[in-house]
Protein backbone atom coordinates (compact mmCIF):
# COMPACT_ATOMS: atom_id res chain seq x y z
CA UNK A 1 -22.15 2.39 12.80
CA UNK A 2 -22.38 5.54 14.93
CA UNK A 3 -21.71 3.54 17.77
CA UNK A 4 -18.46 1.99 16.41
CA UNK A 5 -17.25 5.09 15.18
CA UNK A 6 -17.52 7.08 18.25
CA UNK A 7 -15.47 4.53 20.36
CA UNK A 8 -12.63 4.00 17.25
CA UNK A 9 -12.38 7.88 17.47
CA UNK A 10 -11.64 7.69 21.57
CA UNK A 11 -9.23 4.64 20.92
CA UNK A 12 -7.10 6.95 18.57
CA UNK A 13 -7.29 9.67 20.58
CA UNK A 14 -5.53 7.53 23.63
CA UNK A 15 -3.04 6.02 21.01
CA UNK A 16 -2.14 9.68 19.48
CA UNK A 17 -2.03 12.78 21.43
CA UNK A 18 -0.95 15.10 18.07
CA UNK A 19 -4.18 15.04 16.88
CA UNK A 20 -8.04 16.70 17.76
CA UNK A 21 -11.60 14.93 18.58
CA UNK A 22 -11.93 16.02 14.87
CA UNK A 23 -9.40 14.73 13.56
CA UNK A 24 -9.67 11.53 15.03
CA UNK A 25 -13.03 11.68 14.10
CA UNK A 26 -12.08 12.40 10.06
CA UNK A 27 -9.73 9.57 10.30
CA UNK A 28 -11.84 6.78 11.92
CA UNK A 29 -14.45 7.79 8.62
CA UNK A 30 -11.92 7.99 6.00
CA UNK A 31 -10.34 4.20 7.18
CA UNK A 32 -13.70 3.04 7.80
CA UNK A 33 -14.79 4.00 3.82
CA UNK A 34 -11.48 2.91 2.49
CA UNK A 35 -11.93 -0.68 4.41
CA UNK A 36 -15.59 -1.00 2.89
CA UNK A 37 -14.29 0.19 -0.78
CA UNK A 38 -11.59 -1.53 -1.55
CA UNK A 39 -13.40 -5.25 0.36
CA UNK A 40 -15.97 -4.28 -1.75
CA UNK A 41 -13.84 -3.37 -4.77
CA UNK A 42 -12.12 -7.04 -4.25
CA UNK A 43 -15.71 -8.68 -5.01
CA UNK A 44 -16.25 -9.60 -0.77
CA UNK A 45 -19.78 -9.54 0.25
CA UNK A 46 -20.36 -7.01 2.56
CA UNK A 47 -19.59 -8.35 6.17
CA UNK A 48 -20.74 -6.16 8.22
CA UNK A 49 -20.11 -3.04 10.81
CA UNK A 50 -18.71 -5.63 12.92
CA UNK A 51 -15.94 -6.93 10.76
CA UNK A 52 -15.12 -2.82 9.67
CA UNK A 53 -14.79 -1.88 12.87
CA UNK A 54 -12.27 -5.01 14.28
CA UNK A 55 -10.23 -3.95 11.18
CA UNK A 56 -10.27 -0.12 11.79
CA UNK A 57 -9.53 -0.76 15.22
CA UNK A 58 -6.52 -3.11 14.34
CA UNK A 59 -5.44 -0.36 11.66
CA UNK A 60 -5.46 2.34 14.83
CA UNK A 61 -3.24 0.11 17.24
CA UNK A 62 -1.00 -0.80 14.66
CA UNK A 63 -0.64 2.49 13.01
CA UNK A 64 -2.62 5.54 15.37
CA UNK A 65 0.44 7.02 17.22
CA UNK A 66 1.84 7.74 13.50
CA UNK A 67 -1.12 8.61 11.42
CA UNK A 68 -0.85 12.79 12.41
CA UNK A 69 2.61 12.26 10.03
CA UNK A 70 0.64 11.08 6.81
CA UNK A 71 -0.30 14.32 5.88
CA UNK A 72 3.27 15.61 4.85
CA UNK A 73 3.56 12.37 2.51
CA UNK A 74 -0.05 12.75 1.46
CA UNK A 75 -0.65 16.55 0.81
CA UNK A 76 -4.43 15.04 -0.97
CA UNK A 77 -5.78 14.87 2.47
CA UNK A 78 -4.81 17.56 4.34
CA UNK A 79 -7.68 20.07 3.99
CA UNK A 80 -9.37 17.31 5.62
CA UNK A 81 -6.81 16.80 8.59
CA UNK A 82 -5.61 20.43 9.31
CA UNK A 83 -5.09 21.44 12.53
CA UNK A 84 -6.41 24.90 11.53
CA UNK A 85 -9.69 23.24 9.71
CA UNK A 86 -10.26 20.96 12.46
CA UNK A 87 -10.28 23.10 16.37
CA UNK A 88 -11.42 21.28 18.74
């Protein structure tokens, strides 16, 4: 999973230049468990790291150059995304 992660986080990072290694980093984790929760939540047997990470990655070219912006619609997560909580 490790392995995934750490190449989703350098695919963000080229698609969004607003945002830190950490950041990018947080984000690739927080899509990652959200995938896996709500496949599992939908009664899906678990498919694999495979399948998470084509979806992730699909998420991050569809969505990566914008997701620095959620935080000011989504106040929830920013002590998790804040540029001040999250140097380089």
């Amino acid at each position: 999973m490790k392995e995934y992660q750490e190449r989703l986080t350098q695919s963000l990072l080229e698609k969004n230049d607003q945002i830190t290694f950490n950041q990018a980093l947080t984000w690739v984790e927080l899509l990652w468990e959200d995938f896996e929760a709500t496949y599992a939540k939908a009664g899906h047997e678990y498919a694999g790291e495979e399948m998470t990470a084509r979806v992730v990655k699909q998420w991050i070219d569809n969505y990566g150059d914008r997701l620095h912006e959620f935080i000011a619609r989504n106040p929830k997560y920013e002590h998790l995304l804040n540029q001040k909580n999250n140097l380089h």
